[in-house]
Protein backbone atom coordinates (compact mmCIF):
# COMPACT_ATOMS: atom_id res chain seq x y z
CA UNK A 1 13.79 84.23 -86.37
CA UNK A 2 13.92 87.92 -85.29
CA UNK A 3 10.56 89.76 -83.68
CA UNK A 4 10.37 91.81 -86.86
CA UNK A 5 10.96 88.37 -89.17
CA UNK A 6 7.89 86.95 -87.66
CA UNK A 7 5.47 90.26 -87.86
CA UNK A 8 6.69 90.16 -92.00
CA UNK A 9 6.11 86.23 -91.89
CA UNK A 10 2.83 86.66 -90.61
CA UNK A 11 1.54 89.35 -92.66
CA UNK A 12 2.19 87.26 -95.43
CA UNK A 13 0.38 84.18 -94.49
CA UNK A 14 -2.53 86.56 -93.33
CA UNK A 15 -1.93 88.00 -96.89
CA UNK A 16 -2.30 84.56 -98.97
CA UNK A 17 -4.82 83.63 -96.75
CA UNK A 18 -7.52 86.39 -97.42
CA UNK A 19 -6.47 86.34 -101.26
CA UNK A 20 -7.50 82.47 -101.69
CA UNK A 21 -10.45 83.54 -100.08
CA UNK A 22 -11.18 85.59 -102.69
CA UNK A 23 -10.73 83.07 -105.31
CA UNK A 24 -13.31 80.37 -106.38
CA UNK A 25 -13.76 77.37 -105.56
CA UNK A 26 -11.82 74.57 -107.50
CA UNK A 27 -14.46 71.91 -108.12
CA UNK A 28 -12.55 70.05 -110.11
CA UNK A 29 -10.01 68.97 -107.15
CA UNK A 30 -13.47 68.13 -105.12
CA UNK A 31 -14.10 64.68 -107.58
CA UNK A 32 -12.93 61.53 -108.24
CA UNK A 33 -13.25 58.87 -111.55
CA UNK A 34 -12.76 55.74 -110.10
CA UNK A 35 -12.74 52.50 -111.57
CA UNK A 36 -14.81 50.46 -109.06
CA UNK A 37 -15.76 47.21 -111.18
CA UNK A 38 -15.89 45.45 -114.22
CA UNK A 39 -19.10 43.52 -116.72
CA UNK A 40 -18.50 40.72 -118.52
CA UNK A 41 -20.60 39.53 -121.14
CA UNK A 42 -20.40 36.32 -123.37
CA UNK A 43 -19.97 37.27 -127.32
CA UNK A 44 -21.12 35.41 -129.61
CA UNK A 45 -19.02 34.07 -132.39
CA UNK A 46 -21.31 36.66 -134.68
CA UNK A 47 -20.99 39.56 -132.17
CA UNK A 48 -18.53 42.06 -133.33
CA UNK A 49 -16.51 43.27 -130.93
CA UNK A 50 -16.38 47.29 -131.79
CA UNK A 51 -20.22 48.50 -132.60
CA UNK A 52 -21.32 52.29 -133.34
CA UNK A 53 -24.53 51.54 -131.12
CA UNK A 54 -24.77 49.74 -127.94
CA UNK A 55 -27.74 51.25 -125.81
CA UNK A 56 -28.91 50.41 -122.07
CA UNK A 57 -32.47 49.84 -120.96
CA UNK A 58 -33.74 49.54 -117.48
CA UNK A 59 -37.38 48.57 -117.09
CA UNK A 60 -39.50 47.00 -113.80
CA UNK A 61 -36.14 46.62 -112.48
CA UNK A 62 -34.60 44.75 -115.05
CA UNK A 63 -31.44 45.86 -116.71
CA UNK A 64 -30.77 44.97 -120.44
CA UNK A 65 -27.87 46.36 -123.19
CA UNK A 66 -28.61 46.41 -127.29
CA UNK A 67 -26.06 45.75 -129.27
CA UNK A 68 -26.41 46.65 -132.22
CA UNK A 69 -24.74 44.34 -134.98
CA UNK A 70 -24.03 45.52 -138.08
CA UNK A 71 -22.94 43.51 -140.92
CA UNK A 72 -25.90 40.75 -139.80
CA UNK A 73 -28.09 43.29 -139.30
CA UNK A 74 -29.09 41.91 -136.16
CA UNK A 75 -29.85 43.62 -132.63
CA UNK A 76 -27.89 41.57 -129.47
CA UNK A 77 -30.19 41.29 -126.51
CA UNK A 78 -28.32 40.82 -123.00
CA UNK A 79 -29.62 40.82 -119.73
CA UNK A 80 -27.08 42.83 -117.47
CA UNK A 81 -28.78 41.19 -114.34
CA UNK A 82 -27.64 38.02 -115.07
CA UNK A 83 -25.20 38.66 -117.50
CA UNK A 84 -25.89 36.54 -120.21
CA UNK A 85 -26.76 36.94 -124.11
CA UNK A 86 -30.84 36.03 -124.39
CA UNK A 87 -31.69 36.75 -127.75
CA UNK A 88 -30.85 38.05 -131.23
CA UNK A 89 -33.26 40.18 -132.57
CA UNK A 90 -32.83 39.29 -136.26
CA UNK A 91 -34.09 42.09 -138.72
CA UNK A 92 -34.71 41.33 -142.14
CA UNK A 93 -33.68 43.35 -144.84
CA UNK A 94 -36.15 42.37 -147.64
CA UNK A 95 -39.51 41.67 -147.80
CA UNK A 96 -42.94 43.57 -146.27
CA UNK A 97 -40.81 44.22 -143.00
CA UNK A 98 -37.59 44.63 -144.36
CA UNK A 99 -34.88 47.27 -143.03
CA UNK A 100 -32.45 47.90 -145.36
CA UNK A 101 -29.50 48.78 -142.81
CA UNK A 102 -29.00 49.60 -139.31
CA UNK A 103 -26.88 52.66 -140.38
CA UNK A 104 -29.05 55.08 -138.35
CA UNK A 105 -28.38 53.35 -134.83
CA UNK A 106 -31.33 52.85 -132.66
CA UNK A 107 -32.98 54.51 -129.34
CA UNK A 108 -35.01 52.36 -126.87
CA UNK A 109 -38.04 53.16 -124.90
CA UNK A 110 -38.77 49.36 -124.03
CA UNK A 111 -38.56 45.64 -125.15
CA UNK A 112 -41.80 46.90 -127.25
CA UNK A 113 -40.57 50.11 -128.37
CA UNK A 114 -37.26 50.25 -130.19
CA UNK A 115 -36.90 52.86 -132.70
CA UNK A 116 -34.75 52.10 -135.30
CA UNK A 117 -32.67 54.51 -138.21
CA UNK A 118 -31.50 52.87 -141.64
CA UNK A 119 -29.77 54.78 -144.47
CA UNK A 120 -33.16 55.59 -145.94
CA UNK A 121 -33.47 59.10 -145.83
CA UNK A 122 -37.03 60.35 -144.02
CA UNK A 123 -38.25 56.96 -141.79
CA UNK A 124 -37.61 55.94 -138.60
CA UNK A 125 -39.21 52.07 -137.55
CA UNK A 126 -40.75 51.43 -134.38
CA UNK A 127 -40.51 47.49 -133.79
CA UNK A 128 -40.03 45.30 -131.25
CA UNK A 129 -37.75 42.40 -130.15
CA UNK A 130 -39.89 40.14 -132.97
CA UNK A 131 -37.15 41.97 -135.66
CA UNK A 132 -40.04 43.12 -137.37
CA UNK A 133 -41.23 46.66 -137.30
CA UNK A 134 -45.11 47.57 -137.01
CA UNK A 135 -45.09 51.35 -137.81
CA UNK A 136 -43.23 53.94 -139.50
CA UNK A 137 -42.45 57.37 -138.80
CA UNK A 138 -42.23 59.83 -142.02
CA UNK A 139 -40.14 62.08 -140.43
CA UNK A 140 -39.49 64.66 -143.98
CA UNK A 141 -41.86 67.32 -144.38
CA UNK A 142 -42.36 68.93 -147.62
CA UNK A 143 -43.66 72.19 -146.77
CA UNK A 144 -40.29 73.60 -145.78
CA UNK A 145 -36.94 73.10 -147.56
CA UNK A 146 -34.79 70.76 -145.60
CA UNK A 147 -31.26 70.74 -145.79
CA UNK A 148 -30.64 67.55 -143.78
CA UNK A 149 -32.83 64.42 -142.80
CA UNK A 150 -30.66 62.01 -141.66
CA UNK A 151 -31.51 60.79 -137.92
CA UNK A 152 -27.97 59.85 -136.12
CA UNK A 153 -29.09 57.62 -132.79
CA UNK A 154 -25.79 55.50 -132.76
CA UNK A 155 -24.04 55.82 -129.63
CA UNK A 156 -20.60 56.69 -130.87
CA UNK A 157 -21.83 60.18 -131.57
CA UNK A 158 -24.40 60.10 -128.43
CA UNK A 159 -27.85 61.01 -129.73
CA UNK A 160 -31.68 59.68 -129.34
CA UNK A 161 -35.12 60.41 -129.52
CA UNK A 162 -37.15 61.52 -126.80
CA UNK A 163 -40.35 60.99 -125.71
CA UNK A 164 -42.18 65.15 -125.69
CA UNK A 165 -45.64 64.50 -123.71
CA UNK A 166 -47.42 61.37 -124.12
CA UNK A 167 -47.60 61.23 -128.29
CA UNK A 168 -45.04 63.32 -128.91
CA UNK A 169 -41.44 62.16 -129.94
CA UNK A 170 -38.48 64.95 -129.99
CA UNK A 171 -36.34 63.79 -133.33
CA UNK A 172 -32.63 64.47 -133.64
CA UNK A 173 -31.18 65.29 -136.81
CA UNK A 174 -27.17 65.18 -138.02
CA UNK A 175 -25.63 68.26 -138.56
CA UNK A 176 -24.99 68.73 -142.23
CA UNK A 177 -21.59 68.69 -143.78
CA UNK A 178 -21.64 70.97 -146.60
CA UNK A 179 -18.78 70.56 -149.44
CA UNK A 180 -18.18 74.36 -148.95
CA UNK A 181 -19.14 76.89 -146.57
CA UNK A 182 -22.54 77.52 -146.57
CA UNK A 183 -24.44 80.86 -146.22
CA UNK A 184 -26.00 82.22 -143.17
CA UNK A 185 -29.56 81.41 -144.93
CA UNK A 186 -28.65 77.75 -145.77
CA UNK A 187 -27.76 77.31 -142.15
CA UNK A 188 -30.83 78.79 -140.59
CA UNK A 189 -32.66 76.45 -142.43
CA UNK A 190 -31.10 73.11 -142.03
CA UNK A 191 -32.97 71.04 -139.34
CA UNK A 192 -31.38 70.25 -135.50
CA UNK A 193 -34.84 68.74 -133.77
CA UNK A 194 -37.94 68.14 -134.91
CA UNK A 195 -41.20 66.92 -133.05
CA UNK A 196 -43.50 64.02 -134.28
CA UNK A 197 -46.72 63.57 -133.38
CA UNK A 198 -47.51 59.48 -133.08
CA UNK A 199 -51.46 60.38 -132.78
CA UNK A 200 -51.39 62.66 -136.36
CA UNK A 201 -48.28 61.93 -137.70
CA UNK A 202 -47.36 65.77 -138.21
CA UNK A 203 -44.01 66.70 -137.88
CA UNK A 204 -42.88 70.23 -136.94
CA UNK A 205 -39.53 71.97 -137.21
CA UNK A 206 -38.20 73.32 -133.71
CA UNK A 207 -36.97 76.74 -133.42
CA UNK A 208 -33.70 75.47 -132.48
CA UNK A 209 -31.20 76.58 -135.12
CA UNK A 210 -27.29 75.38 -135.85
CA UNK A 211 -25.00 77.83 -134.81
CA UNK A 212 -23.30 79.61 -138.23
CA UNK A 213 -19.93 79.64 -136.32
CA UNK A 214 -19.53 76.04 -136.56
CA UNK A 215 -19.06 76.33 -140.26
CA UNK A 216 -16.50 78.57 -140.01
CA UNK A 217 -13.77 76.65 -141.14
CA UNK A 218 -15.59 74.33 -143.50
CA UNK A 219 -12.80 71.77 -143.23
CA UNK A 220 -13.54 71.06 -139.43
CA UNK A 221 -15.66 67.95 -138.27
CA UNK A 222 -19.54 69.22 -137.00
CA UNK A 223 -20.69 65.87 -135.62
CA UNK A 224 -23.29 66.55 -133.12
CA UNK A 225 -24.19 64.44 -129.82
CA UNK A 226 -27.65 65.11 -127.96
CA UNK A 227 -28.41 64.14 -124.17
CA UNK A 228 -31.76 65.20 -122.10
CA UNK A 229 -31.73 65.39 -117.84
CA UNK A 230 -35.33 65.83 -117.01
CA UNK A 231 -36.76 68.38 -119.25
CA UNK A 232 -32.86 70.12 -120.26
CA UNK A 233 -32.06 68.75 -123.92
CA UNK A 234 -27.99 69.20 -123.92
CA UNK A 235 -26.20 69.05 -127.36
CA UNK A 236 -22.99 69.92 -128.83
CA UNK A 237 -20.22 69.97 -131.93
CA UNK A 238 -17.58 68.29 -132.52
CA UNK A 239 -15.71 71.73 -133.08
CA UNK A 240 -16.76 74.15 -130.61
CA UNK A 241 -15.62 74.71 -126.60
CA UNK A 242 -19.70 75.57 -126.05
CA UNK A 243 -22.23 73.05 -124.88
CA UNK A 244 -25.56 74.50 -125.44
CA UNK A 245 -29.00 73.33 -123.84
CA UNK A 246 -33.02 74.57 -124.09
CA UNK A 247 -35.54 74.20 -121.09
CA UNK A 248 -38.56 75.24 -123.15
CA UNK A 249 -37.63 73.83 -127.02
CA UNK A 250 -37.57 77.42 -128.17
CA UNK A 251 -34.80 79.34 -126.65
CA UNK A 252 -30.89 78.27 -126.36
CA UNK A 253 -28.67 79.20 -123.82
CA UNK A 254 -24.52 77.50 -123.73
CA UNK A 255 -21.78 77.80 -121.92
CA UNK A 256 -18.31 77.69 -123.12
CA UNK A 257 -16.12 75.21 -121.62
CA UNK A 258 -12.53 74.22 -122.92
CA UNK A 259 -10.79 71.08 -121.70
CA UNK A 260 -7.56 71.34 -119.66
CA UNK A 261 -6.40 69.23 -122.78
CA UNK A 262 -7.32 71.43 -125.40
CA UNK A 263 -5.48 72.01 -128.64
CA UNK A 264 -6.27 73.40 -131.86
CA UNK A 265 -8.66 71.95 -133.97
CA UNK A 266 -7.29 70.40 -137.49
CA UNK A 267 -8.72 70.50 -140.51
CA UNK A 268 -9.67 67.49 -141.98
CA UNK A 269 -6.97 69.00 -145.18
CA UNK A 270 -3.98 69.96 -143.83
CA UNK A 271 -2.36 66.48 -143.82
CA UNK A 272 -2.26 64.58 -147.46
CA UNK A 273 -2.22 61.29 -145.07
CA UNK A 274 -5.55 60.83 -143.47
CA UNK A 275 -3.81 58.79 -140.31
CA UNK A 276 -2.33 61.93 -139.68
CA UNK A 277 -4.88 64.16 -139.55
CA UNK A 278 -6.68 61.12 -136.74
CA UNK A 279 -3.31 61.25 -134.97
CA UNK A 280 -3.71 65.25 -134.27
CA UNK A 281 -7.04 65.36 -134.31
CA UNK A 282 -8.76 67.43 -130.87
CA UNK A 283 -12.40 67.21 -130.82
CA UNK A 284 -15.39 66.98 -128.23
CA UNK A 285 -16.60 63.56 -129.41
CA UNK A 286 -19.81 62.69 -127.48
CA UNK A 287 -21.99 63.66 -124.65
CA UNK A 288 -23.61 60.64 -122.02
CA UNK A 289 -25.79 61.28 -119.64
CA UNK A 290 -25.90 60.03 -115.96
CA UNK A 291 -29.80 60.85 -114.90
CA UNK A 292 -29.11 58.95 -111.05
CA UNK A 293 -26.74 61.87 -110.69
CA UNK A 294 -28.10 64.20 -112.83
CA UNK A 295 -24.28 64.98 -114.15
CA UNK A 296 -22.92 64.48 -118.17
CA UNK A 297 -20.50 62.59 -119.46
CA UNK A 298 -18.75 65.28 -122.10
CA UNK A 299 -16.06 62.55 -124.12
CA UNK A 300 -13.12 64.36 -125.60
CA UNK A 301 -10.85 62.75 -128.45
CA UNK A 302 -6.73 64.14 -128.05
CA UNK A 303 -3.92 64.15 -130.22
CA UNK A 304 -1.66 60.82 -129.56
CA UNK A 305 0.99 60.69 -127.24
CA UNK A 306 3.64 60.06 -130.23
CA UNK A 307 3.10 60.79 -133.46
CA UNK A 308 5.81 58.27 -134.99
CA UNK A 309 4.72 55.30 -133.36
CA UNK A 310 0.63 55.85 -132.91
CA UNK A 311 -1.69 54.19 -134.71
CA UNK A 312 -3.93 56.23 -136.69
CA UNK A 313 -6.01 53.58 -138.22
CA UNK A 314 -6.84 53.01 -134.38
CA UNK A 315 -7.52 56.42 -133.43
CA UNK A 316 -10.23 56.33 -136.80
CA UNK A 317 -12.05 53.66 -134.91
CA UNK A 318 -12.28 55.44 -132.05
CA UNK A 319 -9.63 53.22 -130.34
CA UNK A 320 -7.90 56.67 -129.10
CA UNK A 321 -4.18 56.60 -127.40
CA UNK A 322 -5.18 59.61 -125.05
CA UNK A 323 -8.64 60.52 -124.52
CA UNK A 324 -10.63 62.66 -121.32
CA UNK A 325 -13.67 62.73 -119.44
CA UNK A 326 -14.87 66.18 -118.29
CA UNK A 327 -17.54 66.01 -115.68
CA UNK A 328 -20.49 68.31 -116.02
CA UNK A 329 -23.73 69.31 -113.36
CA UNK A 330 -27.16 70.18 -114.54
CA UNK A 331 -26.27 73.66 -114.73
CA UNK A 332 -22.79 72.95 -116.41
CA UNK A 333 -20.52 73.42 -113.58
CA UNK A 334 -17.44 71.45 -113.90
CA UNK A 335 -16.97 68.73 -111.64
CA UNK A 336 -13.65 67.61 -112.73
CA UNK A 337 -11.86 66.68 -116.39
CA UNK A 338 -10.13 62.96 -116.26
CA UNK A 339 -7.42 62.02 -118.46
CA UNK A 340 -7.39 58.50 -120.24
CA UNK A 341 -3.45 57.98 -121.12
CA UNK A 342 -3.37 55.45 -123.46
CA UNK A 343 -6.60 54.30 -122.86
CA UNK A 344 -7.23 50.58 -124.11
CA UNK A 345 -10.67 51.08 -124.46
CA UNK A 346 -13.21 51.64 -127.28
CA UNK A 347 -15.23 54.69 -126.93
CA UNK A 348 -18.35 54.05 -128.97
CA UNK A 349 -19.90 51.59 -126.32
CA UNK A 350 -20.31 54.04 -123.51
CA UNK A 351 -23.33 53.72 -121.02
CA UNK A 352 -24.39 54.75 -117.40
CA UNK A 353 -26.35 52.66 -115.15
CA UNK A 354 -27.32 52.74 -111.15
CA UNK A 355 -24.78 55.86 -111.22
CA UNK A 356 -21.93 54.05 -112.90
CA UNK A 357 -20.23 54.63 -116.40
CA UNK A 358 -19.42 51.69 -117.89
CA UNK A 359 -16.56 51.96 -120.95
CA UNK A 360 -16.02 48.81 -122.97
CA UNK A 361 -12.08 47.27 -123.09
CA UNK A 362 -10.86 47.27 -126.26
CA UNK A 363 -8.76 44.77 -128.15
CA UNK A 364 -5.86 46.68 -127.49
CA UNK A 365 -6.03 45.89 -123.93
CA UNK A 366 -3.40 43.96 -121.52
CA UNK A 367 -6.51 41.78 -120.39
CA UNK A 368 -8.26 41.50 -123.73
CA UNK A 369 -10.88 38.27 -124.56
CA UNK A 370 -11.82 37.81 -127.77
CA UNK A 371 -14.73 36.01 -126.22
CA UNK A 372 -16.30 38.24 -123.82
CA UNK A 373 -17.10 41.94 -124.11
CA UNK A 374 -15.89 43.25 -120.95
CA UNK A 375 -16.68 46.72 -119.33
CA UNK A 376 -14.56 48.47 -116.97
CA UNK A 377 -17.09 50.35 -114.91
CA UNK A 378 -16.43 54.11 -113.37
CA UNK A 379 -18.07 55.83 -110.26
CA UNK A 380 -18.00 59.40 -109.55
CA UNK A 381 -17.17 60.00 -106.08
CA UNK A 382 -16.71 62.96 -104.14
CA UNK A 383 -13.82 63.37 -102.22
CA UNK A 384 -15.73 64.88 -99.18
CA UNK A 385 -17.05 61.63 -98.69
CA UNK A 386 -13.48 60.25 -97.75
């Protein structure tokens, strides 16, 4: 190489050099999904093994998973500690303590303190591991008109109730799906959170309105998923890039984010086939939150890999052929955005615990028991600590 090849050489490499310097930093390159472990859990010959609500308690250092079944309407206690089934919590659907359905999902506070939704529009039951509830929560105040009072806590869709001060309960509500596109006025006034107060039993409508853009193509899925880090309430649609929080309950900031994986969003009419409108469908399907690391979980359903041969039966029960896991901070910096290629898991049974995201096989999987419900479990790691 000439004298004058190596003074152009080197101005170049100075050159490249000061321009990534002027770039940001990729975070996403700086993190790592990795599959670490695995839970396995005995069903029972009454457990199903695909539920819309499995939800993780840890109290006085025990560990515990509710499962919520269904069709029995029954509630699956299991010990994570030791691994083993210990009770089923069996609900009855007539009578003074009766519970219709478990339709609604449930959010728990403690063995003592399991709130539970049904199909009954307005109530929410407090019970405990008895199966029989001791209070109700009329949730549906009259004094305003209220376009929507169904509570969603299944896990599916991630969403729960939160404790607001000491006798105070923050109440999520499912975004409504109108049959055609609703008016500016009809959106302002449909509900997103609510408090309750436990000592008066008052209920008051936040000043945290649905955002008219999501109805702007009426055909689109709205489903809406709900997380809280400390005092930050996080929630989201099913249709839009943005996930939005509040510090205060009053004012909303967001932040749009697109996945790497992104497509267009289809209307839930273009295709006169249903399983081909699951087979295309892109949405952001859930938000988890990990409070050890103070990070979320945003879940993102993707078209299938092959249209002719998918399933879309599967990818309607949330079985999905390509799915991703985008990585969020507290302040909604992304981490990193993880691809599941034909994932052999189900994606309704999500939870974190001691920093670990735990994603249940499905029976699609190589390794799949009919007699177990087995977790592969997921650590974030960063890759400065290589």
């Amino acid at each position: 190489m000439t004298t004058q090849s190596l003074i152009i050489w080197t101005y170049i490499v100075v050159f490249i050099a000061l321009l990534s310097s002027c770039q940001p930093e990729n975070t996403k390159q700086n993190y790592r999904l990795e599959p670490v472990d695995s839970l396995t859990l005995p069903a029972q010959d009454y457990t199903p093994i695909r539920t819309l609500c499995a939800k993780y308690l840890e109290k006085d250092g025990n560990q515990y998973l509710f499962w919520v079944n269904k069709p029995m309407n029954y509630i699956e206690l299991y010990d994570l500690n030791q691994k083993k089934h210990i009770k089923t919590i069996q609900i009855p659907r007539e009578g003074p303590n009766g519970i219709i359905d478990l339709a609604g999902g449930c959010s728990v506070f403690g063995l003592d303190s399991i709130f539970v939704s049904s199909s009954e529009i307005g109530k929410i039951y407090l019970m405990d591991t008895s199966g029989l509830y001791y209070k109700v929560i009329h949730h549906t105040d009259t004094s305003y008109r209220t376009m929507n009072n169904q509570v969603n806590l299944n896990s599916n869709i991630h969403s729960e109730v939160f404790h607001y001060g000491p006798q105070k309960l923050i109440i999520p509500h499912r975004a409504p799906k109108w049959p055609k596109k609703p008016s500016e006025e009809m959106v302002s006034e449909a509900l997103l959170f609510k408090t309750f107060d436990l000592a008066s039993n008052e209920n008051k409508k936040l000043p945290l309105n649905i955002p008219f853009e999501i109805y702007d193509n009426d055909k689109l899925r709205v489903s809406n998923s709900n997380v809280r880090i400390q005092n930050r309430l996080y929630f989201q649609f099913a249709n839009n890039h943005k996930v939005f929080y509040t510090d205060d309950l009053k004012n909303i900031h967001f932040k749009e984010i697109i996945s790497d994986y992104s497509t267009d969003f289809v209307p839930s009419d273009k295709f006169q086939n249903i399983w081909e409108y699951y087979k295309r469908e892109f949405m952001y399907y859930s938000l988890i939150s990990d409070p050890y690391q103070k990070v979320l979980y945003r879940l993102i359903k993707l078209p299938v890999n092959d249209l002719e041969t998918a399933d879309g039966e599967n990818e309607m029960k949330m079985l999905y052929d390509r799915a991703s896991i985008m990585v969020l901070d507290y302040d909604l910096n992304v981490l990193g955005e993880f691809l599941f290629n034909q994932t052999m898991h189900a994606w309704s049974q999500c939870f974190v615990n001691e920093k670990r995201l735990h994603i249940l096989r499905s029976p699609l999987h190589t390794h799949y028991d009919e007699n177990t419900l087995k977790y592969d479990v997921f650590q974030l790691n960063s890759k400065s600590n290589e």
